[in-house]
Every structure is written in C-alpha cells, then in structure tokens.
PDB file of N, CA and C in Angstrom:
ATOM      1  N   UNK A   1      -5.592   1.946   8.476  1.00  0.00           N
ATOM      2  CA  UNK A   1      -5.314   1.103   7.337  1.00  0.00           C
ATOM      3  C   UNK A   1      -4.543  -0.108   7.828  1.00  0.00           C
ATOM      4  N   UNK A   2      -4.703  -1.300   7.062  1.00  0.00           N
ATOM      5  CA  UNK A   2      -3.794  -2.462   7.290  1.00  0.00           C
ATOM      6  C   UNK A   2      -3.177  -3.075   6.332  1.00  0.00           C
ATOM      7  N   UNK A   3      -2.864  -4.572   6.405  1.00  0.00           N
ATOM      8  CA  UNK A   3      -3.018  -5.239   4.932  1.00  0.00           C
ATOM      9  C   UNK A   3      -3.094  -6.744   6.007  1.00  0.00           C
ATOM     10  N   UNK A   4      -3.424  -7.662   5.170  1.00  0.00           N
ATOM     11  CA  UNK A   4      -3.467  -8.915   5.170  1.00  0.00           C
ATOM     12  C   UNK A   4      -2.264  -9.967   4.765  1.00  0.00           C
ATOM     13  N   UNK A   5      -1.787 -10.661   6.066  1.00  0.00           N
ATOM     14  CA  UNK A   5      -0.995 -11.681   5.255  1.00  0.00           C
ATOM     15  C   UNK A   5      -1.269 -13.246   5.638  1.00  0.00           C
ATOM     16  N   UNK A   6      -1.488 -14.140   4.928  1.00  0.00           N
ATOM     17  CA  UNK A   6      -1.876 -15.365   5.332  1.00  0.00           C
ATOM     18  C   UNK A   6      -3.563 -15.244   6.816  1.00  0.00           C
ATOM     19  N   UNK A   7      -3.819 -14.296   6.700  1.00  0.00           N
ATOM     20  CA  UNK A   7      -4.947 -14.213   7.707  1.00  0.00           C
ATOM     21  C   UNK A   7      -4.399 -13.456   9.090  1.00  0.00           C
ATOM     22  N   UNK A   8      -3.242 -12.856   8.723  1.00  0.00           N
ATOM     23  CA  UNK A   8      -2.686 -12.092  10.079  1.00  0.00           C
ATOM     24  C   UNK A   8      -2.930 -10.740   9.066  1.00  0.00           C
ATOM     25  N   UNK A   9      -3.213  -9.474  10.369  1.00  0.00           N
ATOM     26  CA  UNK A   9      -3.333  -8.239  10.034  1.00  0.00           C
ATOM     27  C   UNK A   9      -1.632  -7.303  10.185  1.00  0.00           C
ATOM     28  N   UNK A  10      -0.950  -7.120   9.398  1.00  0.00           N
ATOM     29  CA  UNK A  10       0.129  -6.089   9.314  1.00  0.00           C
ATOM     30  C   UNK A  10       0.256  -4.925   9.007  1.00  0.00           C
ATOM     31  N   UNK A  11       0.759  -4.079   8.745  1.00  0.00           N
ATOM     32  CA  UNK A  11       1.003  -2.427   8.724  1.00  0.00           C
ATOM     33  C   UNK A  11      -0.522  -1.755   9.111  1.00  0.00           C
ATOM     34  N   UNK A  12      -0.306  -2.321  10.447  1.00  0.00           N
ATOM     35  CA  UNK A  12      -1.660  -1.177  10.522  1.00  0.00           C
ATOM     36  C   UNK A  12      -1.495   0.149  11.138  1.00  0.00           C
ATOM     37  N   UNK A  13      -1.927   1.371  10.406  1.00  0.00           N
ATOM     38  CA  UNK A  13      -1.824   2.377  10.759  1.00  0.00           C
ATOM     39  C   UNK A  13      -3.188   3.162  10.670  1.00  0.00           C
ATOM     40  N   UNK A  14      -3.621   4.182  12.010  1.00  0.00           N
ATOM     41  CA  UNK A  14      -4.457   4.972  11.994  1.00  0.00           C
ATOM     42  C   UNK A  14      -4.813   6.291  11.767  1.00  0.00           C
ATOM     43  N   UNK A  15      -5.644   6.214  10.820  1.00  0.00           N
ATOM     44  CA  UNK A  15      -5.685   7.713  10.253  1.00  0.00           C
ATOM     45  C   UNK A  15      -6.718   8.110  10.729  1.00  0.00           C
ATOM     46  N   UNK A  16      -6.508   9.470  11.520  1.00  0.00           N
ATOM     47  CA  UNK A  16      -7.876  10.509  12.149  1.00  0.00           C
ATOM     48  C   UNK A  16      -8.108  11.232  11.386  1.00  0.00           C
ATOM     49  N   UNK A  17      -7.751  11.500   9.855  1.00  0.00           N
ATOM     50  CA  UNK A  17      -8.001  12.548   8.769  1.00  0.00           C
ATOM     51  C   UNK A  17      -8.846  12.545   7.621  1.00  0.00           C
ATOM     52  N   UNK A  18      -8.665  12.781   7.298  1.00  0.00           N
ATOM     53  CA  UNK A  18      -9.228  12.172   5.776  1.00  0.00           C
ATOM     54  C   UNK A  18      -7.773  11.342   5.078  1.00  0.00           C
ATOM     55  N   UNK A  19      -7.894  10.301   4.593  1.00  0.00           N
ATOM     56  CA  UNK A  19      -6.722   9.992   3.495  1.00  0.00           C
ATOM     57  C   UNK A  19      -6.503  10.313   2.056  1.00  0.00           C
ATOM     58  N   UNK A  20      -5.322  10.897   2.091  1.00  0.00           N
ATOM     59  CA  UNK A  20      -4.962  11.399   0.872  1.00  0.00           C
ATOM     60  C   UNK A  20      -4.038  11.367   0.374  1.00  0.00           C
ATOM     61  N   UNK A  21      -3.304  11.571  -1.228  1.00  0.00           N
ATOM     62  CA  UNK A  21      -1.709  10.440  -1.267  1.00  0.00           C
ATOM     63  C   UNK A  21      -0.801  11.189  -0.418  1.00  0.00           C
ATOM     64  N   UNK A  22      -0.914  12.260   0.262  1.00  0.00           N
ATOM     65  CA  UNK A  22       0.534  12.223   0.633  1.00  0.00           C
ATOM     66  C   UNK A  22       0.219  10.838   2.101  1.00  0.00           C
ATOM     67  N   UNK A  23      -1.061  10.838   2.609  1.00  0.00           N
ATOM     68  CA  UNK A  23      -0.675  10.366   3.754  1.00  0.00           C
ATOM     69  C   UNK A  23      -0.728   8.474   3.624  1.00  0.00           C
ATOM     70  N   UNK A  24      -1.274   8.400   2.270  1.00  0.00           N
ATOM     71  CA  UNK A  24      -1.271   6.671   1.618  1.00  0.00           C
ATOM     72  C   UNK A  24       0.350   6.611   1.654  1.00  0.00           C
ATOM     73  N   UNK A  25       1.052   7.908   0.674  1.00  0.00           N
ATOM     74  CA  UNK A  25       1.999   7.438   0.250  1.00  0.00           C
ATOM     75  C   UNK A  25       3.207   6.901   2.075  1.00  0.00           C
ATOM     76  N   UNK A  26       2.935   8.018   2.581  1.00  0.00           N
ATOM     77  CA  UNK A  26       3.522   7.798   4.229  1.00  0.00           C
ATOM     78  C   UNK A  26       2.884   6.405   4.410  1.00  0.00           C
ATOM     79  N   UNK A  27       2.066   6.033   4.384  1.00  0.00           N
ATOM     80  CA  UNK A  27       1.960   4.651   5.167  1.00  0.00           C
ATOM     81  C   UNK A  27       2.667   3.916   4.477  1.00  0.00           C
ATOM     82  N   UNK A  28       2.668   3.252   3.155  1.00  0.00           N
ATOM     83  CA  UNK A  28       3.405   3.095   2.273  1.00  0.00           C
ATOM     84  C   UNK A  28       4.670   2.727   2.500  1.00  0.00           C
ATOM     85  N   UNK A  29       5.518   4.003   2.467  1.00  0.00           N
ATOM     86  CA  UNK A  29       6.490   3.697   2.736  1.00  0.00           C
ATOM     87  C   UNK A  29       7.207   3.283   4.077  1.00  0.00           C
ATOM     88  N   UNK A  30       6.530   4.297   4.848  1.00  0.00           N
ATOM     89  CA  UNK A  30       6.859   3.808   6.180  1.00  0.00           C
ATOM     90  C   UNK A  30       6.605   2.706   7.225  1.00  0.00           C
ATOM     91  N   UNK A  31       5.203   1.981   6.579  1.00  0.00           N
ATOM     92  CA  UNK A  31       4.578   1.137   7.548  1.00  0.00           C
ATOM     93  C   UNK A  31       4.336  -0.713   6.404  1.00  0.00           C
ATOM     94  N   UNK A  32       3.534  -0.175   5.453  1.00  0.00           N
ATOM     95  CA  UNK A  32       3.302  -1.398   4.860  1.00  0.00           C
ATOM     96  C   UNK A  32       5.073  -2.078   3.633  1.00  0.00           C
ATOM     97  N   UNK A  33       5.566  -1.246   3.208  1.00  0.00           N
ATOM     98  CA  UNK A  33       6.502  -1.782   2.867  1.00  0.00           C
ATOM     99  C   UNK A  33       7.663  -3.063   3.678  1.00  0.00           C
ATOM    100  N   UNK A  34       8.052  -2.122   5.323  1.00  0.00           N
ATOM    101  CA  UNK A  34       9.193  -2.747   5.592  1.00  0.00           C
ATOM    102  C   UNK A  34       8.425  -3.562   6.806  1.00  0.00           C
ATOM    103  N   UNK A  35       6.629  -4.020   6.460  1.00  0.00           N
ATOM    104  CA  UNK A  35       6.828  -4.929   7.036  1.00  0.00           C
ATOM    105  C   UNK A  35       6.071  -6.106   6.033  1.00  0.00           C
ATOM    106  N   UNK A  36       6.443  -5.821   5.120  1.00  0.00           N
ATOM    107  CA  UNK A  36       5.841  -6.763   4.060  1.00  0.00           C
ATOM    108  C   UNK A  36       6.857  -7.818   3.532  1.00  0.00           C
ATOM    109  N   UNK A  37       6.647  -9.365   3.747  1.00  0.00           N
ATOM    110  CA  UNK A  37       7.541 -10.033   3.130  1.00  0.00           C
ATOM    111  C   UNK A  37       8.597  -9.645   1.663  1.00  0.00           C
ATOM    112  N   UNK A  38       9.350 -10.160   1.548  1.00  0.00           N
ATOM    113  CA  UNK A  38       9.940 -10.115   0.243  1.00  0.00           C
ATOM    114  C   UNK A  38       9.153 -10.600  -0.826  1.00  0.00           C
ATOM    115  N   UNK A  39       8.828 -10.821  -1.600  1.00  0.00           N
ATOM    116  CA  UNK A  39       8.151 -11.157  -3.294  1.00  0.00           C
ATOM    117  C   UNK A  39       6.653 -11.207  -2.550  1.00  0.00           C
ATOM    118  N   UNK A  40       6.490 -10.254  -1.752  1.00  0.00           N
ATOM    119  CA  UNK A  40       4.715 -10.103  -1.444  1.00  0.00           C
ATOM    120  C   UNK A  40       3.986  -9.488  -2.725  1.00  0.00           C
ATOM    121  N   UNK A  41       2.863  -9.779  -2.693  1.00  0.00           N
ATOM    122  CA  UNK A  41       1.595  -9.570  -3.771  1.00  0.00           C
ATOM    123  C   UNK A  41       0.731  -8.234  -3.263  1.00  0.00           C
ATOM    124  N   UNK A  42       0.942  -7.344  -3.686  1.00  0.00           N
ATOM    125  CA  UNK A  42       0.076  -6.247  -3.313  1.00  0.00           C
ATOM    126  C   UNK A  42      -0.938  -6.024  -4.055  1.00  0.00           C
ATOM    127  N   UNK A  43      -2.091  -6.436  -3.349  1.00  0.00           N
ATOM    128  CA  UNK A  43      -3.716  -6.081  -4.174  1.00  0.00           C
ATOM    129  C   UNK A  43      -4.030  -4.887  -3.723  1.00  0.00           C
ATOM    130  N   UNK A  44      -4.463  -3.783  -4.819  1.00  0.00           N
ATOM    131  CA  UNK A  44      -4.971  -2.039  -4.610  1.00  0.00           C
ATOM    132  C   UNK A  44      -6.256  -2.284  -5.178  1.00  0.00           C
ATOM    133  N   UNK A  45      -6.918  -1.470  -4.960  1.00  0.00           N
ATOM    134  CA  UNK A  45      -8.471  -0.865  -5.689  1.00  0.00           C
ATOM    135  C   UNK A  45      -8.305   0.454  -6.530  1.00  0.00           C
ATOM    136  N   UNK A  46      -9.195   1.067  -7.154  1.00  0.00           N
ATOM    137  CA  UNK A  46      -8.484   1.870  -7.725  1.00  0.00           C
ATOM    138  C   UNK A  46      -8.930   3.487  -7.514  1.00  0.00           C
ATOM    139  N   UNK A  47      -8.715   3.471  -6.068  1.00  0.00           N
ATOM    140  CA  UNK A  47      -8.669   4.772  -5.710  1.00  0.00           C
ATOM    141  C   UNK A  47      -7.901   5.805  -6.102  1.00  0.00           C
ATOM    142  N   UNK A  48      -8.172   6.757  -6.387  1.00  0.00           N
ATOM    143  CA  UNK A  48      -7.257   7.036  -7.138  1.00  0.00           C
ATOM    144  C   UNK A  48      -5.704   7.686  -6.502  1.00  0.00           C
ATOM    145  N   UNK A  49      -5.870   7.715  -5.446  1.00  0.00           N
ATOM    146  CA  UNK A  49      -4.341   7.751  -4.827  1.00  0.00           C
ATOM    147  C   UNK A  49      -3.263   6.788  -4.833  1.00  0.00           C
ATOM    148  N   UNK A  50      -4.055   5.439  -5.015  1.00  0.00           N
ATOM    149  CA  UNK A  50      -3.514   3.988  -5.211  1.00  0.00           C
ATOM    150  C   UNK A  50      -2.521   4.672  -6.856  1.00  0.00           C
ATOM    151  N   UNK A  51      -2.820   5.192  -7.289  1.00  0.00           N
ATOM    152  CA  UNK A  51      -2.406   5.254  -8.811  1.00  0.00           C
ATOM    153  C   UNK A  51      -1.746   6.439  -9.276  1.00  0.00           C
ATOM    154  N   UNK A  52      -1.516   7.153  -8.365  1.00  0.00           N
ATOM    155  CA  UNK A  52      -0.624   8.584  -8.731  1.00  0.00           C
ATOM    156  C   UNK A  52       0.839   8.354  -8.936  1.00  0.00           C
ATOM    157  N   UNK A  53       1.531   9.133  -9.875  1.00  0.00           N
ATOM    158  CA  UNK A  53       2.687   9.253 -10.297  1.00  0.00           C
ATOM    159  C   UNK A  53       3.648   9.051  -8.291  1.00  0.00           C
ATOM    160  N   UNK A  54       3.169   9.731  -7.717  1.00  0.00           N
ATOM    161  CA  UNK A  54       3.751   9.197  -6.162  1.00  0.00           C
ATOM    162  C   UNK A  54       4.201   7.723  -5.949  1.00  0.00           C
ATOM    163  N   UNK A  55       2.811   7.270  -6.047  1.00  0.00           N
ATOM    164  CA  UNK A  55       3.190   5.632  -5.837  1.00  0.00           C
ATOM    165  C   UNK A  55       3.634   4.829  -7.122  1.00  0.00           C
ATOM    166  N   UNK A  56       3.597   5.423  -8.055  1.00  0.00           N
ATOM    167  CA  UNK A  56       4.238   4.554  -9.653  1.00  0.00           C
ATOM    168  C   UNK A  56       5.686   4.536  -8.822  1.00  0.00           C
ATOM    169  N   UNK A  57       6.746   4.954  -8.367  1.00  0.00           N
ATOM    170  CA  UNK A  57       8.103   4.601  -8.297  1.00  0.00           C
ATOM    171  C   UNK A  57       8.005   3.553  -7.123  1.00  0.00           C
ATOM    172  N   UNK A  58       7.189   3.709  -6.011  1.00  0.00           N
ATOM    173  CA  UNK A  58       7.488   2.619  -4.878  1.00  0.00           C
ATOM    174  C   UNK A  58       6.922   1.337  -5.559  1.00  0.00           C
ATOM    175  N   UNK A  59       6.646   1.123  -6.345  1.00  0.00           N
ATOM    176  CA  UNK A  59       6.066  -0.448  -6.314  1.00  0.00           C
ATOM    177  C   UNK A  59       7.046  -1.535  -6.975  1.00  0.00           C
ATOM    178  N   UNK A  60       7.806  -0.891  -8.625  1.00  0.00           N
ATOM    179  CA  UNK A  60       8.910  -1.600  -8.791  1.00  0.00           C
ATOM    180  C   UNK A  60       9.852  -1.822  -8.053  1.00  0.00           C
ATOM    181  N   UNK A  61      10.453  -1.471  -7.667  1.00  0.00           N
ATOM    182  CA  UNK A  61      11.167  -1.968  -6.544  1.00  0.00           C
ATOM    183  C   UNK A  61      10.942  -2.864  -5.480  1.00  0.00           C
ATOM    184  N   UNK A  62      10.013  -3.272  -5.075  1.00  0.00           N
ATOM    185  CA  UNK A  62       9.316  -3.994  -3.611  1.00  0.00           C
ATOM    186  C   UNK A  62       8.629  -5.220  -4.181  1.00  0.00           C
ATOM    187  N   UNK A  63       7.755  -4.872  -5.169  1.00  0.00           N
ATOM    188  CA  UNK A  63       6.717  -6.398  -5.505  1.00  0.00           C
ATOM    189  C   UNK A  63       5.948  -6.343  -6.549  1.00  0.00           C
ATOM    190  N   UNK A  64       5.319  -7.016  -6.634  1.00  0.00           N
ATOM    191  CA  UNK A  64       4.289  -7.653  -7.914  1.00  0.00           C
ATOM    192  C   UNK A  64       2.734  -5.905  -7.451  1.00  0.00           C
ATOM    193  N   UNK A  65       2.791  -5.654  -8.397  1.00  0.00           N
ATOM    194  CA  UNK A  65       1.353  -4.981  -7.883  1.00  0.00           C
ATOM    195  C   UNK A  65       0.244  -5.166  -8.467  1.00  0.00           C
ATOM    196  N   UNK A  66      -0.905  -6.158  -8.314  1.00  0.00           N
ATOM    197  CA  UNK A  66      -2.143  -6.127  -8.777  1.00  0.00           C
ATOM    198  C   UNK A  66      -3.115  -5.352  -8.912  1.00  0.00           C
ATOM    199  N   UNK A  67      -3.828  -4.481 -10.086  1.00  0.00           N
ATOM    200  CA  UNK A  67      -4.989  -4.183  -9.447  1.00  0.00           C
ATOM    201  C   UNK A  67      -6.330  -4.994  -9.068  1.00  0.00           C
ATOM    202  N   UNK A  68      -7.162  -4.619  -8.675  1.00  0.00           N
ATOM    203  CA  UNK A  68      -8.216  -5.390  -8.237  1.00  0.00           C
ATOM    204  C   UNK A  68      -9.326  -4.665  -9.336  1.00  0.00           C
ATOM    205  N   UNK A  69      -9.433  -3.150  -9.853  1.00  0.00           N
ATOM    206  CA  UNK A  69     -10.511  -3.325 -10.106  1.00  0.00           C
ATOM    207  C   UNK A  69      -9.509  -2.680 -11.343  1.00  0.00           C
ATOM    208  N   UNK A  70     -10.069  -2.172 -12.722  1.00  0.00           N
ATOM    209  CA  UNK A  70      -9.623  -1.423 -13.974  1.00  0.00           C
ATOM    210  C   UNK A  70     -10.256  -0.323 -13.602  1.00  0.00           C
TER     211      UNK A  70
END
C-alpha cells in the first residue's frame, strides 16, 4: 500500500497477506498517518475496511477524510 503526495509516493507498506482492517488499520496508524503532512486530504474508496467503527476514531483527529465513491 502507499499514498500519494504532490506526485511523490509515501507510507508505503507491503502486504504478503490478504488485507484486512486489522492490518489497514496497522498501516494507518503506523505508516500513513505520521508520515502524512498536517491538514492532508485523505481520499478512501469504499472498501469496506476503509469504513469500520476501527477507523471512524483515527480520522478526526489527523484530517479532512473524503470518500471517493458512496
């Protein structure tokens, strides 16, 4: 997994598993948060791990969260 900023690739982390929220929510916190600017824009899809009661508490705190799809 990664994310995009200005056309540079950040929090990239590799998963040999299948992904699932506990291991979204681990990247999450551990990888894409503390290297994500301050007032960054986070675009999700709507997988549904993107949307579990897990990740409802990390997002107020950190940034704006968009979805991309309903």
């Amino acid at each position: 997994m990664g994310a995009l900023i200005g056309g540079a690739i950040i929090a990239i982390g590799l998963i040999t598993d299948f992904c699932y929220t506990e291991v979204f929510v681990s990247w999450v916190v551990q990888i894409l948060l503390p290297d994500s600017p301050a007032k960054s824009v986070i675009v999700k899809d709507n997988t549904s791990f993107h949307k579990g009661k897990d990740m409802q508490k990390f997002w107020p705190d950190f940034s704006i969260l968009s979805s991309l799809f309903t």
